[in-house]
C-alpha atoms as a PDB file:
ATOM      1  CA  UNK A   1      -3.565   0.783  18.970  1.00  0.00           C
ATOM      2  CA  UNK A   2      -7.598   1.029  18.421  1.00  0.00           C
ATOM      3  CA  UNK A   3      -7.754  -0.815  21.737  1.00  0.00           C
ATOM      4  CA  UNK A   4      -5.666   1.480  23.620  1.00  0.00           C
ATOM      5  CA  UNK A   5      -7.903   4.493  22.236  1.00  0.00           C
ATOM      6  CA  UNK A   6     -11.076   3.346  23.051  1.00  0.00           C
ATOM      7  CA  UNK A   7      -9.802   1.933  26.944  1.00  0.00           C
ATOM      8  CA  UNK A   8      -8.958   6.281  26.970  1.00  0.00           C
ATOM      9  CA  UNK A   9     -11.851   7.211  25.452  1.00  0.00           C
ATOM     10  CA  UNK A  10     -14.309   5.509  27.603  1.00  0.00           C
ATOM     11  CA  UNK A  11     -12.301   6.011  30.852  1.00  0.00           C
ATOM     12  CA  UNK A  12     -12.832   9.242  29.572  1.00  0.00           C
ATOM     13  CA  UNK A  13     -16.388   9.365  29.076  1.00  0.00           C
ATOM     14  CA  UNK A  14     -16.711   7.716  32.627  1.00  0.00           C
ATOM     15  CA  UNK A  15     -14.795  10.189  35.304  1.00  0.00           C
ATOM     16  CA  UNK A  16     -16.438  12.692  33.487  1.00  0.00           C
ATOM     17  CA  UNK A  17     -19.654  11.174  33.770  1.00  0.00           C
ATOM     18  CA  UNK A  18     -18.840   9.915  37.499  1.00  0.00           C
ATOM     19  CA  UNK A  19     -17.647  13.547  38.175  1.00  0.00           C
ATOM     20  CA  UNK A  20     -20.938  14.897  36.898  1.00  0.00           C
ATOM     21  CA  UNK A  21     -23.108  12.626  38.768  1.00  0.00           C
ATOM     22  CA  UNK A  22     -21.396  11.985  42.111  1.00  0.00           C
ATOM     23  CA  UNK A  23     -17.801  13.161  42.633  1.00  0.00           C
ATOM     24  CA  UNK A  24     -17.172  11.060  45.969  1.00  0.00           C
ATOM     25  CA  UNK A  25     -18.234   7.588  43.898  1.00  0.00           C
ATOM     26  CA  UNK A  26     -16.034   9.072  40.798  1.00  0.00           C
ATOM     27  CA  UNK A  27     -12.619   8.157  43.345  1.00  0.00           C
ATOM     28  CA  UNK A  28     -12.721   4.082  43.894  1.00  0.00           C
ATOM     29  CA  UNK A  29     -14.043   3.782  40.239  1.00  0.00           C
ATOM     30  CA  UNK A  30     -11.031   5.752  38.581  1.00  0.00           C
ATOM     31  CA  UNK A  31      -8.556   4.307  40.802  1.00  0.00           C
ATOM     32  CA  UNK A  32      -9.747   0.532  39.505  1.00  0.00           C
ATOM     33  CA  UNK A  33     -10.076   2.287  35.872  1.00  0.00           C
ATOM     34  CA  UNK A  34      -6.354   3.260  36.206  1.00  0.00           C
ATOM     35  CA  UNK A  35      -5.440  -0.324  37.622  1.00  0.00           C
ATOM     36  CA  UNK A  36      -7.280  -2.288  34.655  1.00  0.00           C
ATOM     37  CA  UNK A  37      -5.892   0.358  32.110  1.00  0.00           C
ATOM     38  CA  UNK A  38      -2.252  -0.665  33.187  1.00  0.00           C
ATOM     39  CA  UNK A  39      -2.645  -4.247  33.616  1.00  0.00           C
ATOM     40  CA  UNK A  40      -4.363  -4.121  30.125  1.00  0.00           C
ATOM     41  CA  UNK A  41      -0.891  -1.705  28.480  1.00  0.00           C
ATOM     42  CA  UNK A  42       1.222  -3.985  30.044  1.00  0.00           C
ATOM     43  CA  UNK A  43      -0.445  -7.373  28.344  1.00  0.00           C
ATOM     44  CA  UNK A  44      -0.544  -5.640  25.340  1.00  0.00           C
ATOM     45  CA  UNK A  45       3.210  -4.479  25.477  1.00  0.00           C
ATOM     46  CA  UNK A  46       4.342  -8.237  26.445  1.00  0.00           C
ATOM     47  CA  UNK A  47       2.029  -9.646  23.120  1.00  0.00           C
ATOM     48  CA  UNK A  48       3.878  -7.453  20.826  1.00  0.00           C
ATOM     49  CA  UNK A  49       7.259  -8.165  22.448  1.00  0.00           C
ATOM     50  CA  UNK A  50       6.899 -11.448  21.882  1.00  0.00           C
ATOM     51  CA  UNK A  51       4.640 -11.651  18.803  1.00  0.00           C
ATOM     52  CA  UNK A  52       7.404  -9.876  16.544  1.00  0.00           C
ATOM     53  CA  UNK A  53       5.253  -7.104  16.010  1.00  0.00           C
ATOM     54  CA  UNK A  54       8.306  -4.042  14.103  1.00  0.00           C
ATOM     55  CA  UNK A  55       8.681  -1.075  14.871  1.00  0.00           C
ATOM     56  CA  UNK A  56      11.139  -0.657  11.603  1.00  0.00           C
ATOM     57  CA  UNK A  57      14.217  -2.975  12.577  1.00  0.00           C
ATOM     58  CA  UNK A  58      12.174  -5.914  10.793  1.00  0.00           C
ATOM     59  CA  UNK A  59      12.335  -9.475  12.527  1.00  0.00           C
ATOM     60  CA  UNK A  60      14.374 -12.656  11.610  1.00  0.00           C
ATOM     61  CA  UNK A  61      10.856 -14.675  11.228  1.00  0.00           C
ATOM     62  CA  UNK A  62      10.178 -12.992   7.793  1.00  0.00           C
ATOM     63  CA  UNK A  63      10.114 -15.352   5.234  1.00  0.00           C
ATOM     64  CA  UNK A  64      12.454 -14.071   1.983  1.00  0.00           C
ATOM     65  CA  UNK A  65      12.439 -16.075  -1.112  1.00  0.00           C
ATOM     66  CA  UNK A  66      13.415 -15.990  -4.766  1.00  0.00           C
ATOM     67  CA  UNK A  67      12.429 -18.546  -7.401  1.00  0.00           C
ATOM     68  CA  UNK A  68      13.492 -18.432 -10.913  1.00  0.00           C
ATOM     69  CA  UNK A  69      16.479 -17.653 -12.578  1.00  0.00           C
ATOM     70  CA  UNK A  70      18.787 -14.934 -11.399  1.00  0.00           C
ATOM     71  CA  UNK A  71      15.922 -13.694  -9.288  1.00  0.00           C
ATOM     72  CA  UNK A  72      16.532 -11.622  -6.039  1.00  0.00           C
ATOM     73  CA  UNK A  73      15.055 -11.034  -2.734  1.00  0.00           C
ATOM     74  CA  UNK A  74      15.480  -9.225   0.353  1.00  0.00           C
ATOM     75  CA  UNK A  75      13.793  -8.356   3.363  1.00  0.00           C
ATOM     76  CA  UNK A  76      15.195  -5.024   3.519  1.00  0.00           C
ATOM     77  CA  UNK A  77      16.044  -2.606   0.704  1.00  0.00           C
ATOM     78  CA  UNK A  78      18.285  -3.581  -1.928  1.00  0.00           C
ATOM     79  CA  UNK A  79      20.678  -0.764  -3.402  1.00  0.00           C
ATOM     80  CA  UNK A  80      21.617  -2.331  -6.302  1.00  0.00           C
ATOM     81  CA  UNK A  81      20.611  -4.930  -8.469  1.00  0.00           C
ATOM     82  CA  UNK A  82      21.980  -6.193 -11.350  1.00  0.00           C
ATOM     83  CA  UNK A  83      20.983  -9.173 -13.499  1.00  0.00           C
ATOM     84  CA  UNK A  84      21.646  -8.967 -16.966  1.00  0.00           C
ATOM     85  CA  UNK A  85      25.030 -10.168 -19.191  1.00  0.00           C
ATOM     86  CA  UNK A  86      27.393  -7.272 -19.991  1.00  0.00           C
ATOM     87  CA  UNK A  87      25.690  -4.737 -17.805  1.00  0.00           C
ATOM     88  CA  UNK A  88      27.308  -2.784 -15.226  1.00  0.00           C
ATOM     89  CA  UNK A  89      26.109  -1.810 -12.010  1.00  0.00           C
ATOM     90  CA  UNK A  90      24.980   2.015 -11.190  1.00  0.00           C
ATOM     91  CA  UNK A  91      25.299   3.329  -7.833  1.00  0.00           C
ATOM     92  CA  UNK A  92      21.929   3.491  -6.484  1.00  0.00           C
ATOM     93  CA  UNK A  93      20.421   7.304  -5.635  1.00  0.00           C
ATOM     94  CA  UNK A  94      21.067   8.513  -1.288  1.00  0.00           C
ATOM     95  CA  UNK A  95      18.950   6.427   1.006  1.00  0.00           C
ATOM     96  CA  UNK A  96      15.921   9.538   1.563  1.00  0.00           C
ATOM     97  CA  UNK A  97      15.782  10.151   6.095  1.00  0.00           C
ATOM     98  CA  UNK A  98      12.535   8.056   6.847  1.00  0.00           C
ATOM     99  CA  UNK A  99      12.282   5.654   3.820  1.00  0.00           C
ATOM    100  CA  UNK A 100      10.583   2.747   3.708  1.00  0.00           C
ATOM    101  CA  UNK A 101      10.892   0.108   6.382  1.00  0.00           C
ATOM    102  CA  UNK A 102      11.620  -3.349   6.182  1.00  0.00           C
ATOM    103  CA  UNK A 103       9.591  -5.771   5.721  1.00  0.00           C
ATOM    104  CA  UNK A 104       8.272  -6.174   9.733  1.00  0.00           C
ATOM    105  CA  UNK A 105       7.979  -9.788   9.462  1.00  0.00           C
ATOM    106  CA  UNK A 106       5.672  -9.663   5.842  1.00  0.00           C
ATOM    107  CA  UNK A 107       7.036 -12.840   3.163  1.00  0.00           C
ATOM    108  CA  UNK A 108       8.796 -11.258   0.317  1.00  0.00           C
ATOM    109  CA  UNK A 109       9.016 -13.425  -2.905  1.00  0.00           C
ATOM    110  CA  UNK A 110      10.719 -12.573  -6.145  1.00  0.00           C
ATOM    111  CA  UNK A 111       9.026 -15.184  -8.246  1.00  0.00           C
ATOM    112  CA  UNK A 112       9.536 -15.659 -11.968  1.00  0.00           C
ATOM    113  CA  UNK A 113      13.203 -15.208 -14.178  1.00  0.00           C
ATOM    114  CA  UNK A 114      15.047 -12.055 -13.339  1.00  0.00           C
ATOM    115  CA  UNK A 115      12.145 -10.565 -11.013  1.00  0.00           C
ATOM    116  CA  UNK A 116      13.630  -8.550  -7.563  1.00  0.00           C
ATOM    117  CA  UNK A 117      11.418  -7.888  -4.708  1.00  0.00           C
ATOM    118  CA  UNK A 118      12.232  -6.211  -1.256  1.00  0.00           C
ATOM    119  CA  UNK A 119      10.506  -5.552   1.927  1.00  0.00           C
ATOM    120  CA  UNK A 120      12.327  -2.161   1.862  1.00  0.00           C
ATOM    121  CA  UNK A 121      13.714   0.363  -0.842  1.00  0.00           C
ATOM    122  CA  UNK A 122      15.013  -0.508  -4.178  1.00  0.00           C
ATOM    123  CA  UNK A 123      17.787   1.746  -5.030  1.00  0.00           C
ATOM    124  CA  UNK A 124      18.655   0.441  -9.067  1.00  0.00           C
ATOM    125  CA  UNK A 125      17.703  -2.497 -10.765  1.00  0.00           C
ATOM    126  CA  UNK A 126      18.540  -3.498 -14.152  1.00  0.00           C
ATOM    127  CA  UNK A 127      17.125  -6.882 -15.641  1.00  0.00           C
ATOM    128  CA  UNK A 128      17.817  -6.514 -19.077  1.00  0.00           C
ATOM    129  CA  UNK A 129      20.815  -7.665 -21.531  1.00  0.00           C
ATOM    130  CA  UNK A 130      23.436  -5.030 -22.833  1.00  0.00           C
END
């Protein structure tokens, strides 16, 4: 993203520079600026295609793991968790428009006994014994 800002802020800065200085020259150099500034968008688009860069669907490369007893993990959001004896699960409150992504790609780890983790929301969770 920073790289795509400063490739328009300095193509910028240089028509309006070119324009100031010598309008005729300005032409050949913003027609190669405009070349260059595509070929680079389109290298950048193929890297993130291919890189599993998210854009909020998450990726199937993220690593998801739980160690420990009845420990839980997910790499997107869990709505209800329950890992306790004699305890009943609660429904978990309405998913909110615009919550939390998954994980993009990030490890999520639930380490230790009973622990839940995920790269998303976490509706309800109860650990404990009734």
């Amino acid at each position: 993203m920073w790289t795509g800002i400063g490739l328009c802020v300095a193509g910028a800065a240089g028509l309006v520079v070119g324009g100031v200085l010598d309008v005729d020259a300005a032409d050949p150099w913003a027609s190669v600026a405009g070349g260059a500034a595509g070929l680079v968008g389109l290298a950048l688009t193929i890297y993130a295609l291919f890189s599993g860069a998210s854009g909020g669907s998450g990726t199937p490369h993220a690593s998801v793991t739980a160690s420990g007893a009845r420990s839980v993990a997910a790499g997107g959001s869990i709505g209800a968790v329950v890992t306790g004896d004699g305890v009943q699960a609660v429904a978990p409150p309405a998913a909110v428009p615009g919550s939390a992504p998954p994980s993009g790609g990030r490890p999520v780890t639930a380490s230790g006994e009973r622990s839940v983790a995920a790269g998303g929301d976490i509706g309800s969770v109860s650990t404990g014994d009734a």
